[in-house]
N, C-alpha and C. Protein backbone atom coordinates (compact mmCIF):
# COMPACT_ATOMS: atom_id res chain seq x y z
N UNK A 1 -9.29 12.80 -0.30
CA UNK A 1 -8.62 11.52 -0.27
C UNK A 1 -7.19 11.61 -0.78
N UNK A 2 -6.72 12.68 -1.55
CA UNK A 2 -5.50 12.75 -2.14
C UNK A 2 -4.20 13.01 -1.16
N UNK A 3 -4.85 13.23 -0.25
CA UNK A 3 -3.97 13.62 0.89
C UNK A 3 -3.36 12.49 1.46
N UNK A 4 -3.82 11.68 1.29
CA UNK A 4 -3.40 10.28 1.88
C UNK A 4 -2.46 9.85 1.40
N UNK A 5 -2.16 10.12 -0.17
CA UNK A 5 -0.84 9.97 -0.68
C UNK A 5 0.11 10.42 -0.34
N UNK A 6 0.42 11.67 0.61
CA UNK A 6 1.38 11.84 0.81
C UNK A 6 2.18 11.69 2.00
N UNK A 7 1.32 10.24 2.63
CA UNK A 7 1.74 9.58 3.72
C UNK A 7 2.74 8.20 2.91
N UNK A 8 2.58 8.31 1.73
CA UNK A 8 3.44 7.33 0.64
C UNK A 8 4.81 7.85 0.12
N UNK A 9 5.95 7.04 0.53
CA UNK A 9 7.23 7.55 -0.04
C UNK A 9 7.71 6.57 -1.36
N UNK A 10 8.41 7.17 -2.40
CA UNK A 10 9.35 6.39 -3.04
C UNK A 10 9.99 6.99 -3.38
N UNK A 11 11.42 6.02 -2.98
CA UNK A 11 12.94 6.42 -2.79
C UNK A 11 13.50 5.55 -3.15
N UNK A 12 14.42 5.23 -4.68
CA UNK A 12 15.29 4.15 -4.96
C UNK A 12 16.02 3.40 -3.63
N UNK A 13 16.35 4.70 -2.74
CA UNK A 13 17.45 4.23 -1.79
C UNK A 13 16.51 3.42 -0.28
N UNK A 14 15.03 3.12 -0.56
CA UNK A 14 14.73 2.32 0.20
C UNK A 14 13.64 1.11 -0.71
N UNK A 15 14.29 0.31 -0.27
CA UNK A 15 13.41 -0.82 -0.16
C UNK A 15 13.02 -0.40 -1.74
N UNK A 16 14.27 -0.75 -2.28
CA UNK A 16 14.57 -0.73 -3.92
C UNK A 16 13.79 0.05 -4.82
N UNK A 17 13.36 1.26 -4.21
CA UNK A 17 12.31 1.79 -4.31
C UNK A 17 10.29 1.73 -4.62
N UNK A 18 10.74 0.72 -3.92
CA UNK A 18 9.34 0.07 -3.51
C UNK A 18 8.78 1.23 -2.56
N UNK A 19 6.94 1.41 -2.69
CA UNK A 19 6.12 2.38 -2.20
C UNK A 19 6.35 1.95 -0.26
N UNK A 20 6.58 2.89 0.50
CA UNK A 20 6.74 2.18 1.58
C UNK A 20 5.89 3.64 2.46
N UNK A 21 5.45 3.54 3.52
CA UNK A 21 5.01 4.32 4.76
C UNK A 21 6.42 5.26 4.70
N UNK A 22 6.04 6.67 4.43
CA UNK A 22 7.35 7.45 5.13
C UNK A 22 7.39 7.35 6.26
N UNK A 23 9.00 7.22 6.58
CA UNK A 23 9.48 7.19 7.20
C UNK A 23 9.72 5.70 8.16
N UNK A 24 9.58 4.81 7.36
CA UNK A 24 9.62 3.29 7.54
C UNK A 24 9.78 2.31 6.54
N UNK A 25 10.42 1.40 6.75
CA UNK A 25 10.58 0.43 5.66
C UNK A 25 9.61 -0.70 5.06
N UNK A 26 8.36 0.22 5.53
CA UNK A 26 7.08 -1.03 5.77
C UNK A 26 6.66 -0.87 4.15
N UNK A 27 6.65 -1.48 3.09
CA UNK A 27 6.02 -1.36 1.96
C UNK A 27 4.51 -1.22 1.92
N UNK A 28 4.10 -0.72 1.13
CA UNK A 28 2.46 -0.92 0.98
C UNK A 28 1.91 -2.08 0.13
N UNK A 29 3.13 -2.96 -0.22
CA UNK A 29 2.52 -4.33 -0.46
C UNK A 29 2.45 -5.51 0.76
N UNK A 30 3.44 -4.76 1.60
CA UNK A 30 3.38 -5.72 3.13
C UNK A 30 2.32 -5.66 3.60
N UNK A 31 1.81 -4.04 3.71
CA UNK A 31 0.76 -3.63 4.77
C UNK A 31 -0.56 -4.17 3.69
N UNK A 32 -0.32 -3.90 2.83
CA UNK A 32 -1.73 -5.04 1.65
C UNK A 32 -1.88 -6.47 1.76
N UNK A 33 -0.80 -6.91 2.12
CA UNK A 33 -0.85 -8.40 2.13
C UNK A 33 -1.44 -9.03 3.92
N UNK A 34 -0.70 -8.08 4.48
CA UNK A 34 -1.73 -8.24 6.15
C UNK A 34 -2.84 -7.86 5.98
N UNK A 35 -3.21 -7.07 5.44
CA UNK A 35 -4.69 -7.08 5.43
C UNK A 35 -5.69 -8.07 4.20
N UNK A 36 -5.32 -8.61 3.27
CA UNK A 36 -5.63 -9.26 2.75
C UNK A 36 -5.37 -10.23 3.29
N UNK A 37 -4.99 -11.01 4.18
CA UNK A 37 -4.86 -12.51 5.11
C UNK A 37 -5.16 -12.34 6.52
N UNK A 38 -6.28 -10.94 6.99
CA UNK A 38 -7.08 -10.93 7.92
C UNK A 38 -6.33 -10.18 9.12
N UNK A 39 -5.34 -9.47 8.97
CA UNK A 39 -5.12 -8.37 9.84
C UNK A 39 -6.33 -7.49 9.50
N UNK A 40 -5.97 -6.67 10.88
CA UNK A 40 -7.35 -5.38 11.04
C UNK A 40 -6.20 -4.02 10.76
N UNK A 41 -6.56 -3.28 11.33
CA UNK A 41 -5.81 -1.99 10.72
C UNK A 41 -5.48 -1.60 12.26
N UNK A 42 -6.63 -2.33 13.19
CA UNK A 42 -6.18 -1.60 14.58
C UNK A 42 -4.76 -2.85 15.62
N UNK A 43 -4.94 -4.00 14.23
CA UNK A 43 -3.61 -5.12 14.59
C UNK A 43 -2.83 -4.81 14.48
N UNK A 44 -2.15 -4.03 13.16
CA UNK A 44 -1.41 -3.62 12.62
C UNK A 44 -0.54 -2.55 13.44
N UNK A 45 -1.70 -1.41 13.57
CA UNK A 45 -1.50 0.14 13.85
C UNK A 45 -0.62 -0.34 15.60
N UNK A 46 -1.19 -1.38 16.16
CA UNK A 46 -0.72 -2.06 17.81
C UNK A 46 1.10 -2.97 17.26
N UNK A 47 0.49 -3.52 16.60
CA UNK A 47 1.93 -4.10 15.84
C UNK A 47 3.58 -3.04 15.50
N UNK A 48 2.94 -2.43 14.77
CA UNK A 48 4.50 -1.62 14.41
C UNK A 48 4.22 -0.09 15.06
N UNK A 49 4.51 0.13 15.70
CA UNK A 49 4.96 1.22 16.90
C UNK A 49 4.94 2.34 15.50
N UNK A 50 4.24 3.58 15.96
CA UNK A 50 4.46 4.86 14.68
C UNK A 50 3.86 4.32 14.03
N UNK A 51 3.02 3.42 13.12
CA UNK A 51 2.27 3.20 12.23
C UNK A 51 0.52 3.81 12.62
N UNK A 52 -0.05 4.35 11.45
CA UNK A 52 -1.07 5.20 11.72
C UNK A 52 -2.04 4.42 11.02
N UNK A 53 -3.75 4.93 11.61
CA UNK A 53 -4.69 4.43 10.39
C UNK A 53 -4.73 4.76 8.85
N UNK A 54 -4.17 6.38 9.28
CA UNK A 54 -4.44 7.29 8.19
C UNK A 54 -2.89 6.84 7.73
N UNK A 55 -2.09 5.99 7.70
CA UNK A 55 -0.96 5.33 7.09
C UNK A 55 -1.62 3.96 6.27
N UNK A 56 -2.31 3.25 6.91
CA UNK A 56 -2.82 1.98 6.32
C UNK A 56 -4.04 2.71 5.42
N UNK A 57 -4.60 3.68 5.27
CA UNK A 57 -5.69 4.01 4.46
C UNK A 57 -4.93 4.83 3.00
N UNK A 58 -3.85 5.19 3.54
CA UNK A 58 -2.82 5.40 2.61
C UNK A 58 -2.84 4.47 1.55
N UNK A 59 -1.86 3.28 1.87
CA UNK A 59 -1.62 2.43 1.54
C UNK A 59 -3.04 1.57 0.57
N UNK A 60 -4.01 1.81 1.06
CA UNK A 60 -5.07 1.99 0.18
C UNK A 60 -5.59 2.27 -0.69
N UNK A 61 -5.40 3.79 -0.62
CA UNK A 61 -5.73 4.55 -1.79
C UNK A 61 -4.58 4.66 -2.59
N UNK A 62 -3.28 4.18 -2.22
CA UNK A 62 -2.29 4.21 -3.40
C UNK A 62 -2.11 3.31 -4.31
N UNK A 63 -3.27 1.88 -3.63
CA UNK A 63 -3.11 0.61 -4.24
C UNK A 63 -4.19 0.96 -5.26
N UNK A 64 -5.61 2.00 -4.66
CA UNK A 64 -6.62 2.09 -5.88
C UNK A 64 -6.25 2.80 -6.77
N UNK A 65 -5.31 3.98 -6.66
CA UNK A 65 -4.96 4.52 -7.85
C UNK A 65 -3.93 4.00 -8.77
N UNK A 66 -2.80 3.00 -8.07
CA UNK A 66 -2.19 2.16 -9.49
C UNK A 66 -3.16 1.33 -9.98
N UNK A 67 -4.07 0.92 -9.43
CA UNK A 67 -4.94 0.13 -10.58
C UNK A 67 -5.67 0.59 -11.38
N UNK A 68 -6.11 2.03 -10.77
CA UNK A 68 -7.06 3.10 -11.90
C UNK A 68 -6.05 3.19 -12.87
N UNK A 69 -4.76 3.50 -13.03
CA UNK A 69 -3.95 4.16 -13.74
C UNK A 69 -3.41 2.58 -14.69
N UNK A 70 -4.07 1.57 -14.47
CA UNK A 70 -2.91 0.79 -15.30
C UNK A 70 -3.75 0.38 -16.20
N UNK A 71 -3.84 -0.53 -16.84
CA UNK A 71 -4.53 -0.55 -18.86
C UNK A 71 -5.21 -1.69 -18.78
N UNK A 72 -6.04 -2.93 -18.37
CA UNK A 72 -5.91 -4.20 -18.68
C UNK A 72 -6.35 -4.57 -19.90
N UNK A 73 -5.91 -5.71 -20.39
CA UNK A 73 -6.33 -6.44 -21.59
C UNK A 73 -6.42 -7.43 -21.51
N UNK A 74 -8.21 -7.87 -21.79
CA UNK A 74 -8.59 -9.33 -21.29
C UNK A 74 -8.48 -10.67 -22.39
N UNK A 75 -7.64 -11.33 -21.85
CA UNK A 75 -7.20 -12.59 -22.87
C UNK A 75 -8.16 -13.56 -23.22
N UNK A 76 -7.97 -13.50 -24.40
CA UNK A 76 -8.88 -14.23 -25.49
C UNK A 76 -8.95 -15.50 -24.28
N UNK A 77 -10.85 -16.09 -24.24
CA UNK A 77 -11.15 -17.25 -23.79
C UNK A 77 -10.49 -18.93 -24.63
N UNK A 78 -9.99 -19.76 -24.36
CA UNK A 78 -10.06 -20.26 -25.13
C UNK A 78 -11.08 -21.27 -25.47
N UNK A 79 -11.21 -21.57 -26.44
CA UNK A 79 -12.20 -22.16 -27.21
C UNK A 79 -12.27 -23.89 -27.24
């Protein structure tokens, strides 16, 4: 699965260095947010010309590993 990451670019000099599809300006919060509001992957992949599955599964596994990697701390209920 690690391989999939390296269908993931970040480059200050694009898209403020936001995680994007190499070699496109497509972020992997764009391609997260179409699929979270009911794009398919085969809408998508028909949609932007050069966009791959194994690009949107990318975009996937780069979203599960910033969340593996980040800390949460659950706020006191209030009372």
């Amino acid at each position: 699965m690690k391989e999939f990451l390296e269908y993931i670019e970040l480059n200050p000099k694009i898209m403020r260095g936001k995680p994007v599809i190499k070699g496109t300006r497509l972020t992997v919060q764009y391609i997260l947010n179409l699929l979270a509001n009911g794009e398919t992957i085969d809408e998508i992949t028909k949609e932007y010309e050069g966009i791959t599955r194994e690009d949107i599964l990318a975009c996937l596994l780069y979203a599960s590993e910033a969340i593996d990697n980040t800390t949460f701390i659950p706020l006191e209920e209030a009372i």
